[in-house]
PDB file of N, CA and C in Angstrom:
ATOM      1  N   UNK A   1      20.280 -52.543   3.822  1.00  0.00           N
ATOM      2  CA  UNK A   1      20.135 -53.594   2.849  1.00  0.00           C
ATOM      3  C   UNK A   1      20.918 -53.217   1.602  1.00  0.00           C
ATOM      4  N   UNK A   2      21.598 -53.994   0.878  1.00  0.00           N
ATOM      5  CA  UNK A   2      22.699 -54.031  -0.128  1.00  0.00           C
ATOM      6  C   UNK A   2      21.912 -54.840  -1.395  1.00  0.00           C
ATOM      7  N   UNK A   3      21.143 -55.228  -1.136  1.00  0.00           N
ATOM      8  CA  UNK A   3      20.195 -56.367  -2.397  1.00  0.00           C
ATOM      9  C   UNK A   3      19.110 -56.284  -2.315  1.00  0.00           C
ATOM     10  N   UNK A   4      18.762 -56.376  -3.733  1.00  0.00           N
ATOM     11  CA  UNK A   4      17.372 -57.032  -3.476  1.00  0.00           C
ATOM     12  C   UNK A   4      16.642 -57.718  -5.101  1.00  0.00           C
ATOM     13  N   UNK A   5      15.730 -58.429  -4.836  1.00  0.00           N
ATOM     14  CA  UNK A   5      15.256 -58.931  -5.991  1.00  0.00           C
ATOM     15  C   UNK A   5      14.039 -59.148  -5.793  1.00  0.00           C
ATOM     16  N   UNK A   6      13.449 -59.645  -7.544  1.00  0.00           N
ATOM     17  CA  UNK A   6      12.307 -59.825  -7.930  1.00  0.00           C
ATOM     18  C   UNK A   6      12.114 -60.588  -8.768  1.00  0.00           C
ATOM     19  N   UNK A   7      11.594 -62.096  -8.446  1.00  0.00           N
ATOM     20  CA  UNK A   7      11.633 -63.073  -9.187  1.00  0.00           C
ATOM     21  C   UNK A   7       9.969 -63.656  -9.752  1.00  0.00           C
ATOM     22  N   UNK A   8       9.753 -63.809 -10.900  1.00  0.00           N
ATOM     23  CA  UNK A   8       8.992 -64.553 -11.011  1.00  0.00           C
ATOM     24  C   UNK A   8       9.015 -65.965 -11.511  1.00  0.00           C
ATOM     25  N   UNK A   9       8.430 -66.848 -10.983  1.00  0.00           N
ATOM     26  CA  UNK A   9       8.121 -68.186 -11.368  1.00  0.00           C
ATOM     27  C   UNK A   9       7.269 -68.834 -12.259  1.00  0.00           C
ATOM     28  N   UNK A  10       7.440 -69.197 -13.492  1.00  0.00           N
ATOM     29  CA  UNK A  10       6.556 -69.532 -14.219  1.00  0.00           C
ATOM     30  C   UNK A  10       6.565 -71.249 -14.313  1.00  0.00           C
ATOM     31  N   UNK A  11       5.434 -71.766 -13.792  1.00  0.00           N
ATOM     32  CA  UNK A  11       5.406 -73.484 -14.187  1.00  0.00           C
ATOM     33  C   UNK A  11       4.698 -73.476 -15.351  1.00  0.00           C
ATOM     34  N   UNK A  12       5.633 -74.390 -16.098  1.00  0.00           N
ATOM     35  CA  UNK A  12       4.732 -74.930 -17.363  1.00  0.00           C
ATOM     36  C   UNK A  12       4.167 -76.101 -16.909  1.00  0.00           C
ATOM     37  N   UNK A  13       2.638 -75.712 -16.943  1.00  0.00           N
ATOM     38  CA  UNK A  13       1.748 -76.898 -16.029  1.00  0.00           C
ATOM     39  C   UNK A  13       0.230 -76.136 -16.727  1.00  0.00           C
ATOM     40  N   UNK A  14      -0.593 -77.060 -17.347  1.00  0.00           N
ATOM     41  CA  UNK A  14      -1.838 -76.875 -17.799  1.00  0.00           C
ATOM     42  C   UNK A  14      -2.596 -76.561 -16.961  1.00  0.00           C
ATOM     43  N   UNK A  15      -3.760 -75.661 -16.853  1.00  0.00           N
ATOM     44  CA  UNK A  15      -4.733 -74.953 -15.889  1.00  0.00           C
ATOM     45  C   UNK A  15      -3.589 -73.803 -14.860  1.00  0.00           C
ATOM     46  N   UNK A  16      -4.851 -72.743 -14.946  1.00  0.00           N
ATOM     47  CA  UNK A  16      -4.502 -71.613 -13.716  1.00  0.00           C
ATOM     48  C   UNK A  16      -4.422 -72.102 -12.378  1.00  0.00           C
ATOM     49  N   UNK A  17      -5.547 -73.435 -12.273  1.00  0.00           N
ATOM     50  CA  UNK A  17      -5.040 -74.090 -10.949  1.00  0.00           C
ATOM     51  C   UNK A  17      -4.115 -74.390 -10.123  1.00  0.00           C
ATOM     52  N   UNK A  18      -3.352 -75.190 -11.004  1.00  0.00           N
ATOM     53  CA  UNK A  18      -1.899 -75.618 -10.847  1.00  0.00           C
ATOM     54  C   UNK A  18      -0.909 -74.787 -11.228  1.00  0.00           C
ATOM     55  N   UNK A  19      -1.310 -73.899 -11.864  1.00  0.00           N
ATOM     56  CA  UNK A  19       0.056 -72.711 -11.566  1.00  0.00           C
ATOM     57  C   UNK A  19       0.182 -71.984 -10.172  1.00  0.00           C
ATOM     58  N   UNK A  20      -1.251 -71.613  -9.824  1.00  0.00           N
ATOM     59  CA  UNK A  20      -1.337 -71.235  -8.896  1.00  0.00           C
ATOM     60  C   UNK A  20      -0.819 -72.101  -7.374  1.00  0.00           C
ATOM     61  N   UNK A  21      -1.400 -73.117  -7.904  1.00  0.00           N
ATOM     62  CA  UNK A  21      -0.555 -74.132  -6.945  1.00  0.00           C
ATOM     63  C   UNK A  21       1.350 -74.482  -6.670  1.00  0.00           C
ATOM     64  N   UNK A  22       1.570 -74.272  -7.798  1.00  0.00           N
ATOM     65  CA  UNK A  22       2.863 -74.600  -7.663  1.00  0.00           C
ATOM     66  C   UNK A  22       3.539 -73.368  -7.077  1.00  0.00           C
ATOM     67  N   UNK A  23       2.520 -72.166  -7.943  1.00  0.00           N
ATOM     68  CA  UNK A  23       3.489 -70.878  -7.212  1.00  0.00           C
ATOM     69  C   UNK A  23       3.466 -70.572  -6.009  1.00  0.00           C
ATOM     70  N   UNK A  24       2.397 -71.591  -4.746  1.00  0.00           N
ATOM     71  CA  UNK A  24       1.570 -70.806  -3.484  1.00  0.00           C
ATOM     72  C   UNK A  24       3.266 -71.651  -2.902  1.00  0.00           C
ATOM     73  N   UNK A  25       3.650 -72.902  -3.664  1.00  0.00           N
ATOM     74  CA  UNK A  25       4.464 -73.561  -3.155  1.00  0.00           C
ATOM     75  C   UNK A  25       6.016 -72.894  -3.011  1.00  0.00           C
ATOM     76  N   UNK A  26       6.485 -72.079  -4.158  1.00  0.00           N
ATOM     77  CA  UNK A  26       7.646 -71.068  -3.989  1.00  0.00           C
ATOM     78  C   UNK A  26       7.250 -70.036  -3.447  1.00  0.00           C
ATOM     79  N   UNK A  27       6.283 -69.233  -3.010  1.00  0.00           N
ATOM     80  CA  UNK A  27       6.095 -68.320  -1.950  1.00  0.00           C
ATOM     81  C   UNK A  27       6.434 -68.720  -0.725  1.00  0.00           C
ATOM     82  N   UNK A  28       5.933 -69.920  -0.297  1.00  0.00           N
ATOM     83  CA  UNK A  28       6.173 -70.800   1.193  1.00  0.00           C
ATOM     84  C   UNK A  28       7.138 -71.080   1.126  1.00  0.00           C
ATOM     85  N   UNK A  29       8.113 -71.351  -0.149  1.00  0.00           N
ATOM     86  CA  UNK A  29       9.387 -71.362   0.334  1.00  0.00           C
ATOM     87  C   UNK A  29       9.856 -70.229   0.524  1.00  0.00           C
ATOM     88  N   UNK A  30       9.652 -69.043  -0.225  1.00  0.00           N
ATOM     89  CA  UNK A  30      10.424 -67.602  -0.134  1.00  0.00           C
ATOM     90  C   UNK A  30      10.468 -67.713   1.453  1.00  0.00           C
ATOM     91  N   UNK A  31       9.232 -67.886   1.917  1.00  0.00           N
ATOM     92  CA  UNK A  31       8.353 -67.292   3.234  1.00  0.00           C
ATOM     93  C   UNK A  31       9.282 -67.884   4.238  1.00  0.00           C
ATOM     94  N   UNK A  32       9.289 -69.151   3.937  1.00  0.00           N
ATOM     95  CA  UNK A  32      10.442 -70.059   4.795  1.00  0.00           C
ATOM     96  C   UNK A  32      11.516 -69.393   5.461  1.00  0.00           C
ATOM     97  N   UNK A  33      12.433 -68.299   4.706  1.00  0.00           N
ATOM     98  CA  UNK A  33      13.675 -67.899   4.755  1.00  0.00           C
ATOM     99  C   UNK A  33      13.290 -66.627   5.976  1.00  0.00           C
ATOM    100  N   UNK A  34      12.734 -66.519   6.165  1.00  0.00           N
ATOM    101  CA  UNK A  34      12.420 -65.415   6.886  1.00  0.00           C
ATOM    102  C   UNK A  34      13.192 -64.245   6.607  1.00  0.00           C
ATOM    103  N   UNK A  35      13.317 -64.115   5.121  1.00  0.00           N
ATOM    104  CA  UNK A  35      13.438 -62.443   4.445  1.00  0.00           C
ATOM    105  C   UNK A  35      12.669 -61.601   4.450  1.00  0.00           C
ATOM    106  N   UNK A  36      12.373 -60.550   4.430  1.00  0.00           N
ATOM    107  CA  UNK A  36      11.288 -59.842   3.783  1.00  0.00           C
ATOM    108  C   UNK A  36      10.777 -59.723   2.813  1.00  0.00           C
ATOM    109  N   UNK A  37       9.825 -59.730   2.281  1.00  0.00           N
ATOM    110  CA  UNK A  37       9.673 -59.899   0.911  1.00  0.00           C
ATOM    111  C   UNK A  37       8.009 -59.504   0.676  1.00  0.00           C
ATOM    112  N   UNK A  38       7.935 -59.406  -0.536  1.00  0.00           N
ATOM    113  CA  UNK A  38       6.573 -58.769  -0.900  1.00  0.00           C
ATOM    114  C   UNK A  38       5.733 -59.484  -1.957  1.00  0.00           C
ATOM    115  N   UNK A  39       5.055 -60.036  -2.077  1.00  0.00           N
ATOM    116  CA  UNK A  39       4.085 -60.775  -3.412  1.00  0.00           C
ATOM    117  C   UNK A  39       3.344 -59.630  -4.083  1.00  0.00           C
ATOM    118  N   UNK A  40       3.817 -59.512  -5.140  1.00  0.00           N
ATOM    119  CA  UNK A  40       3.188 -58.779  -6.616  1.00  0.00           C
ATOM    120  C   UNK A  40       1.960 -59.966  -7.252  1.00  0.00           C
ATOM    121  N   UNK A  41       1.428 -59.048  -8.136  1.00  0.00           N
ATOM    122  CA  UNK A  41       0.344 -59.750  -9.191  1.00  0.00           C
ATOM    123  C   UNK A  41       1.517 -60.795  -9.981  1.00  0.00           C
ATOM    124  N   UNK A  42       2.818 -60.447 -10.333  1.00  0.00           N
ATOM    125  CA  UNK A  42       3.373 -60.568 -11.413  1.00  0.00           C
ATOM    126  C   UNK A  42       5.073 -61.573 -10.948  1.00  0.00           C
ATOM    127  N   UNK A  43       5.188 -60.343  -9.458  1.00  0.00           N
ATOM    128  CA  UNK A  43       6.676 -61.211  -9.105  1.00  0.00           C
ATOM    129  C   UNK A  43       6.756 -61.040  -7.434  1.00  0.00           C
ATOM    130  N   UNK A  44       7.363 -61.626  -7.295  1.00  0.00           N
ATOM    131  CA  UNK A  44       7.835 -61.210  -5.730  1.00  0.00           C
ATOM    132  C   UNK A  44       8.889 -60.739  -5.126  1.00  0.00           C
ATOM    133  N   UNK A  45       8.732 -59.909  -4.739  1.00  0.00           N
ATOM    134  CA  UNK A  45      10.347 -59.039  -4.040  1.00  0.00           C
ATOM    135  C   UNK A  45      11.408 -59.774  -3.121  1.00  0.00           C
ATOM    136  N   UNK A  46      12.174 -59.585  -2.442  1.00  0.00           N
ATOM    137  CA  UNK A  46      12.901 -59.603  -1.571  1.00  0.00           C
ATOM    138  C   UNK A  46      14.166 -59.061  -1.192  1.00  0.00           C
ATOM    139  N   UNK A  47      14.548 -59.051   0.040  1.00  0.00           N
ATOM    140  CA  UNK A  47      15.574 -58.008   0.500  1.00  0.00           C
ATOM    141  C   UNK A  47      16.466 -58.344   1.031  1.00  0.00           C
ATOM    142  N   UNK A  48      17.170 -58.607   1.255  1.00  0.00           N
ATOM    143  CA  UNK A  48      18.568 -59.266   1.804  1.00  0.00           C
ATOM    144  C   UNK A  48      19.934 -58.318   1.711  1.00  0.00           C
ATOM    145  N   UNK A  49      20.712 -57.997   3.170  1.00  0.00           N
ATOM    146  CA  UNK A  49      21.855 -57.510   3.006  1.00  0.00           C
ATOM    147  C   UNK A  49      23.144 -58.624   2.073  1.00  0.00           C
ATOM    148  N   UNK A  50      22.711 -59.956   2.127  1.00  0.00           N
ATOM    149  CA  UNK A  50      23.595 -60.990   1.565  1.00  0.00           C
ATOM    150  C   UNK A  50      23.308 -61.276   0.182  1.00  0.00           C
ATOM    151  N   UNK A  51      23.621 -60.472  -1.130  1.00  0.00           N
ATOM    152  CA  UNK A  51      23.841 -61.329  -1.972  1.00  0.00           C
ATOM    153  C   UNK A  51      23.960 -62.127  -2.290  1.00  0.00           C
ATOM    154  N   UNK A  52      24.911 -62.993  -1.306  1.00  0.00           N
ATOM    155  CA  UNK A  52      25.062 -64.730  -2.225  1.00  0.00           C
ATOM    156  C   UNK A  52      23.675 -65.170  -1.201  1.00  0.00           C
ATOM    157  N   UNK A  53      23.232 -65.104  -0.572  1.00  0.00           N
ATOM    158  CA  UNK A  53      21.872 -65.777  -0.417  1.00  0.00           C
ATOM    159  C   UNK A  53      20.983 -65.170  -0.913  1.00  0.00           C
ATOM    160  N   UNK A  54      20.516 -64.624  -1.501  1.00  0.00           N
ATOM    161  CA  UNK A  54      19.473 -63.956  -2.657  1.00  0.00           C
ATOM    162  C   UNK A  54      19.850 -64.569  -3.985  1.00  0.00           C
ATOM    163  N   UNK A  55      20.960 -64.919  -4.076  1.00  0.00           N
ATOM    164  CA  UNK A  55      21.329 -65.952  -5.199  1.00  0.00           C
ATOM    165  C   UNK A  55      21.184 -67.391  -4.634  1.00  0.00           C
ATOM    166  N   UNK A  56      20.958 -67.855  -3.459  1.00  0.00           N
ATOM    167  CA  UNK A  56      20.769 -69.062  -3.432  1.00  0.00           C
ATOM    168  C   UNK A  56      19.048 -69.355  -3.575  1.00  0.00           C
ATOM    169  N   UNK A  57      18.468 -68.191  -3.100  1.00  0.00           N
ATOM    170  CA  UNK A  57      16.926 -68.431  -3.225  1.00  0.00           C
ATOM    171  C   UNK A  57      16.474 -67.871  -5.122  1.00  0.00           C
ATOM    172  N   UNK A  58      17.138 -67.785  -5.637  1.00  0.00           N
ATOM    173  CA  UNK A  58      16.950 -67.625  -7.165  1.00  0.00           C
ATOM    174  C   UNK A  58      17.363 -69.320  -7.613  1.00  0.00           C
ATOM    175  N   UNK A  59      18.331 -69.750  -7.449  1.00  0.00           N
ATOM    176  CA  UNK A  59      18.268 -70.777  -7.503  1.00  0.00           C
ATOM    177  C   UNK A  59      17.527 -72.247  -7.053  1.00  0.00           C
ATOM    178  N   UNK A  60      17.186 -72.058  -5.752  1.00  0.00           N
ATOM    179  CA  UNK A  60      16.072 -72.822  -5.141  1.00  0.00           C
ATOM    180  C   UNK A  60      15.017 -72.581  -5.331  1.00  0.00           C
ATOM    181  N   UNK A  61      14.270 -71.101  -6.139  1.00  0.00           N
ATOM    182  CA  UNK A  61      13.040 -71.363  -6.133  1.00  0.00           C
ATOM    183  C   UNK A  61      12.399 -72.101  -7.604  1.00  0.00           C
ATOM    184  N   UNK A  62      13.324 -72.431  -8.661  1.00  0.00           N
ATOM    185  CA  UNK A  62      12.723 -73.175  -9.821  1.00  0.00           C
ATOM    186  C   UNK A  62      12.999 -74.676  -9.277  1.00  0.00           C
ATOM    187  N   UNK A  63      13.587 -75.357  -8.686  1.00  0.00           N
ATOM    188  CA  UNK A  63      13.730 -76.248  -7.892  1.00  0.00           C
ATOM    189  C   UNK A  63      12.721 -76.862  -6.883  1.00  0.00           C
ATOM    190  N   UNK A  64      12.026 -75.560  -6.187  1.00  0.00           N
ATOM    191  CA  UNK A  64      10.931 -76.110  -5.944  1.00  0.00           C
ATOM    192  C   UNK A  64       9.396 -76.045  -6.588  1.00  0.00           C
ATOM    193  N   UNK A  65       9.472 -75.606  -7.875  1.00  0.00           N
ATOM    194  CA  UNK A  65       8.457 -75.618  -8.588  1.00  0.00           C
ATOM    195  C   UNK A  65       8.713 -77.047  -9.346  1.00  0.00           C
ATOM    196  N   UNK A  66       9.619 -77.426  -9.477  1.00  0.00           N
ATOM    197  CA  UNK A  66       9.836 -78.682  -9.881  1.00  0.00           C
ATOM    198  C   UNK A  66       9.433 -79.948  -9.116  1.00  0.00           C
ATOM    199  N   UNK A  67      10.046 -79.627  -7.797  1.00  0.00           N
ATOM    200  CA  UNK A  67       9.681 -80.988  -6.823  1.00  0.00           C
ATOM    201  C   UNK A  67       8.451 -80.783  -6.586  1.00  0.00           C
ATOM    202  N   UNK A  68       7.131 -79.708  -6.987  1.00  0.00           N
ATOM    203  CA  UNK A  68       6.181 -79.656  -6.282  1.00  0.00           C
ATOM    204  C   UNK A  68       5.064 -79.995  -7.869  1.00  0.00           C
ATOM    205  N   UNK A  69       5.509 -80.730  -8.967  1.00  0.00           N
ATOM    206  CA  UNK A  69       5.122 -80.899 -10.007  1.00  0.00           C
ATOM    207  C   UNK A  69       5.337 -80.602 -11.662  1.00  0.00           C
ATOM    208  N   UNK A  70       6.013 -79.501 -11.390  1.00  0.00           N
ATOM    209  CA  UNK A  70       5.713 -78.611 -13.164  1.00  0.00           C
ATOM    210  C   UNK A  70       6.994 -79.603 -13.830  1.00  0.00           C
ATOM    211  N   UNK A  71       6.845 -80.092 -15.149  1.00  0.00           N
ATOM    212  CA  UNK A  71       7.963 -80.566 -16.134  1.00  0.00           C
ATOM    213  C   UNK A  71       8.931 -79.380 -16.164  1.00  0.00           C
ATOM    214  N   UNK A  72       9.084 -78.204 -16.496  1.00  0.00           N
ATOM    215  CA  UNK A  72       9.663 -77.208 -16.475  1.00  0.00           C
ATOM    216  C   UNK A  72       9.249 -76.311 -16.392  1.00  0.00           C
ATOM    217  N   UNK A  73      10.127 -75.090 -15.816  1.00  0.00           N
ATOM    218  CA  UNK A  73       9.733 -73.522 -15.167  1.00  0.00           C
ATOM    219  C   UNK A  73      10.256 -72.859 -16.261  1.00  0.00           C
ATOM    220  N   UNK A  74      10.277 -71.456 -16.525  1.00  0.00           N
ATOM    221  CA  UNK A  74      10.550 -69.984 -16.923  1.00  0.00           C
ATOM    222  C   UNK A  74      10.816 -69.360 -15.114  1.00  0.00           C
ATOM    223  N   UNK A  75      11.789 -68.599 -15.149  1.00  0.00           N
ATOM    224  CA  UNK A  75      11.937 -67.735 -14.306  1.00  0.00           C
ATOM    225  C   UNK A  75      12.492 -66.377 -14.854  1.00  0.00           C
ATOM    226  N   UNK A  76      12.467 -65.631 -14.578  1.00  0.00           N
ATOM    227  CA  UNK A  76      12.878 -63.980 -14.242  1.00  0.00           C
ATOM    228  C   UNK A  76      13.220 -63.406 -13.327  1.00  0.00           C
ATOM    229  N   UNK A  77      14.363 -62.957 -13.083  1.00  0.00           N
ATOM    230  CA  UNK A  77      14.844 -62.286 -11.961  1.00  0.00           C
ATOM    231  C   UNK A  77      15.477 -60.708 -12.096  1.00  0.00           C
ATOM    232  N   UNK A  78      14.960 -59.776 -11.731  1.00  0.00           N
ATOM    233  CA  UNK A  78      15.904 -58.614 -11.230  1.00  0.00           C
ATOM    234  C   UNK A  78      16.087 -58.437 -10.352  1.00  0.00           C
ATOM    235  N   UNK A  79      17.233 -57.528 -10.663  1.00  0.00           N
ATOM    236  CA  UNK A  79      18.554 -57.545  -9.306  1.00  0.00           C
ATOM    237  C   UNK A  79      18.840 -56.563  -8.807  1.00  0.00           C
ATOM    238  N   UNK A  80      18.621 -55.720  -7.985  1.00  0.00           N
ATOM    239  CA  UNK A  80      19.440 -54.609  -7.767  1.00  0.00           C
ATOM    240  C   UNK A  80      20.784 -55.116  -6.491  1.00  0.00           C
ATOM    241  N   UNK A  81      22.114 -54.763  -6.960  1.00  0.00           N
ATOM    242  CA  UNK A  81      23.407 -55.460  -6.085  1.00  0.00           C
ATOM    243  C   UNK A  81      24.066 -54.058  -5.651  1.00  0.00           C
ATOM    244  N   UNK A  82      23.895 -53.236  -4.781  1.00  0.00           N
ATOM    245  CA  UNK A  82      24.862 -52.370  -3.946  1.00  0.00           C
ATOM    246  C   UNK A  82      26.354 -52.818  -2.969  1.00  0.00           C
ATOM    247  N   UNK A  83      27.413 -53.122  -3.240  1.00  0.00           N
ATOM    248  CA  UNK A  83      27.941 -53.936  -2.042  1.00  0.00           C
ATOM    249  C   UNK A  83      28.707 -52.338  -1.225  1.00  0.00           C
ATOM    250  N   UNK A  84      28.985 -51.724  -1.316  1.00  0.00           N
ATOM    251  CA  UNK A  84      29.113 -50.198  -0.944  1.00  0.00           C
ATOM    252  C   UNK A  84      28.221 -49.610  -0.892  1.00  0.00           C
ATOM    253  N   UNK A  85      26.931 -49.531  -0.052  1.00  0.00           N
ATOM    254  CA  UNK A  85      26.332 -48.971   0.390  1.00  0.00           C
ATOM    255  C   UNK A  85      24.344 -49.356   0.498  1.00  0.00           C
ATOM    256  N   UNK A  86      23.694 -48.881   0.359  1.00  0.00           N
ATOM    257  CA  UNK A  86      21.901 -49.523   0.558  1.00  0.00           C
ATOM    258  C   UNK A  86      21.348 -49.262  -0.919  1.00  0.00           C
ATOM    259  N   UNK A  87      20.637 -50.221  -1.411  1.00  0.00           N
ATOM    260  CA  UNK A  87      19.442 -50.110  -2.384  1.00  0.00           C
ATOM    261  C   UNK A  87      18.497 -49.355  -1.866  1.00  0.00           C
ATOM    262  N   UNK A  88      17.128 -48.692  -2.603  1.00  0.00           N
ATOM    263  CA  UNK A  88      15.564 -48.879  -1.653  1.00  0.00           C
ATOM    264  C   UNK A  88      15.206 -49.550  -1.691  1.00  0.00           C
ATOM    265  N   UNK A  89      14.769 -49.569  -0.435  1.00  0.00           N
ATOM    266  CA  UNK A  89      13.891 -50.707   0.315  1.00  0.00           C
ATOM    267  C   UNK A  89      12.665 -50.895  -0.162  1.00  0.00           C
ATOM    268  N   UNK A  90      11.872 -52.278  -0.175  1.00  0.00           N
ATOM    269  CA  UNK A  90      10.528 -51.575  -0.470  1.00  0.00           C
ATOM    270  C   UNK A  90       9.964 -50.804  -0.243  1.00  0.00           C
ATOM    271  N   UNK A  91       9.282 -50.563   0.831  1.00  0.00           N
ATOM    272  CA  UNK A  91       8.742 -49.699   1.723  1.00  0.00           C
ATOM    273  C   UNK A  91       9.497 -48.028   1.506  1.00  0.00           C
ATOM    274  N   UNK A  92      10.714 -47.993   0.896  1.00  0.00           N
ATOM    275  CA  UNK A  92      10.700 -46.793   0.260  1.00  0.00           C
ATOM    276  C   UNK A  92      10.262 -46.509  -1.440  1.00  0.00           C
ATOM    277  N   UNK A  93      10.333 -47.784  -1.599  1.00  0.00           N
ATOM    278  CA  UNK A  93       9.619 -47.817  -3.446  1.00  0.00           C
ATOM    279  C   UNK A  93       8.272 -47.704  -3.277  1.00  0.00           C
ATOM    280  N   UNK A  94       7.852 -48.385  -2.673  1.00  0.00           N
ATOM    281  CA  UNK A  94       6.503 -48.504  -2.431  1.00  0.00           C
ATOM    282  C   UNK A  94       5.317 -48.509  -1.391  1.00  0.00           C
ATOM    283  N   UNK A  95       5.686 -48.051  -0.429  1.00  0.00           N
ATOM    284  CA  UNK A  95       5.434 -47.761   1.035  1.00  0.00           C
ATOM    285  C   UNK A  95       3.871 -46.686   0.873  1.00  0.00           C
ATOM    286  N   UNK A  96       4.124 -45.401  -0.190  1.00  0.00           N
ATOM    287  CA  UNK A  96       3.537 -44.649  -0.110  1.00  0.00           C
ATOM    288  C   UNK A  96       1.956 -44.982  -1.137  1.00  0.00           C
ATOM    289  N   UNK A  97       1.634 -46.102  -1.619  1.00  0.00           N
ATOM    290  CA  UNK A  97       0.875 -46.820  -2.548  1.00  0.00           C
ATOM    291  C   UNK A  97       0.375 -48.038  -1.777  1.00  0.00           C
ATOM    292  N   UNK A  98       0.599 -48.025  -0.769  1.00  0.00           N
ATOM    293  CA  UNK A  98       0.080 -49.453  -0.032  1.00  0.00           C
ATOM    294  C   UNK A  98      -1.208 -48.917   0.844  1.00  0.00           C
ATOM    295  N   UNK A  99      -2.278 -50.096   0.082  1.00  0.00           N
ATOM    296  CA  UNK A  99      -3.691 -49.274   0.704  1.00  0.00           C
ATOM    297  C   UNK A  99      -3.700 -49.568   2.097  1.00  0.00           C
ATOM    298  N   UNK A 100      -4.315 -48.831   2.900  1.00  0.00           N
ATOM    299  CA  UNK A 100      -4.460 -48.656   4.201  1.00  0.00           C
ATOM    300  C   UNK A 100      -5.725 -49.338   5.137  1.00  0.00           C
TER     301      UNK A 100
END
């Protein structure tokens, strides 16, 4: 793997309800892509040898917080971009912290 990111989605949308809602809705899309990827308290990972599609799902996922209700999002993204050679993986960042 050559990429990877960590995006969070913020809907500006009144109640924890509907944040929560809108965000269960960009997870199912992450989920869609059949990347790997990981849900944080805060952001969600993902891994991709393709850069420009890790940039297309940064772009599609405030897009679908939109079609799924919020007037406008906040997003955040980090990036790690290797094109000569591998990032860590999750599971090497964090593999050894995952309860059992």
């Amino acid at each position: 793997m050559s990429a990877s990111i960590a995006i969070q989605v913020l809907p500006q949308v009144d109640g924890d309800a509907e944040v929560c809602r809108i965000v269960d809705e960009v997870i199912a899309y992450i989920d869609s892509t059949g990347l790997r990827y990981q849900v944080g308290p805060f952001e969600t990972t993902i891994e991709r040898e393709s850069y420009e599609q890790l940039m297309e799902i940064v772009q599609e996922c405030p897009r679908v917080a939109i079609r799924a209700g919020a007037p406008k999002v906040s997003a955040y993204v980090k990036l790690v971009y290797q094109p000569e050679g591998k990032v860590l993986s999750i599971d090497q960042k964090i593999g050894k912290y995952q309860q059992r």
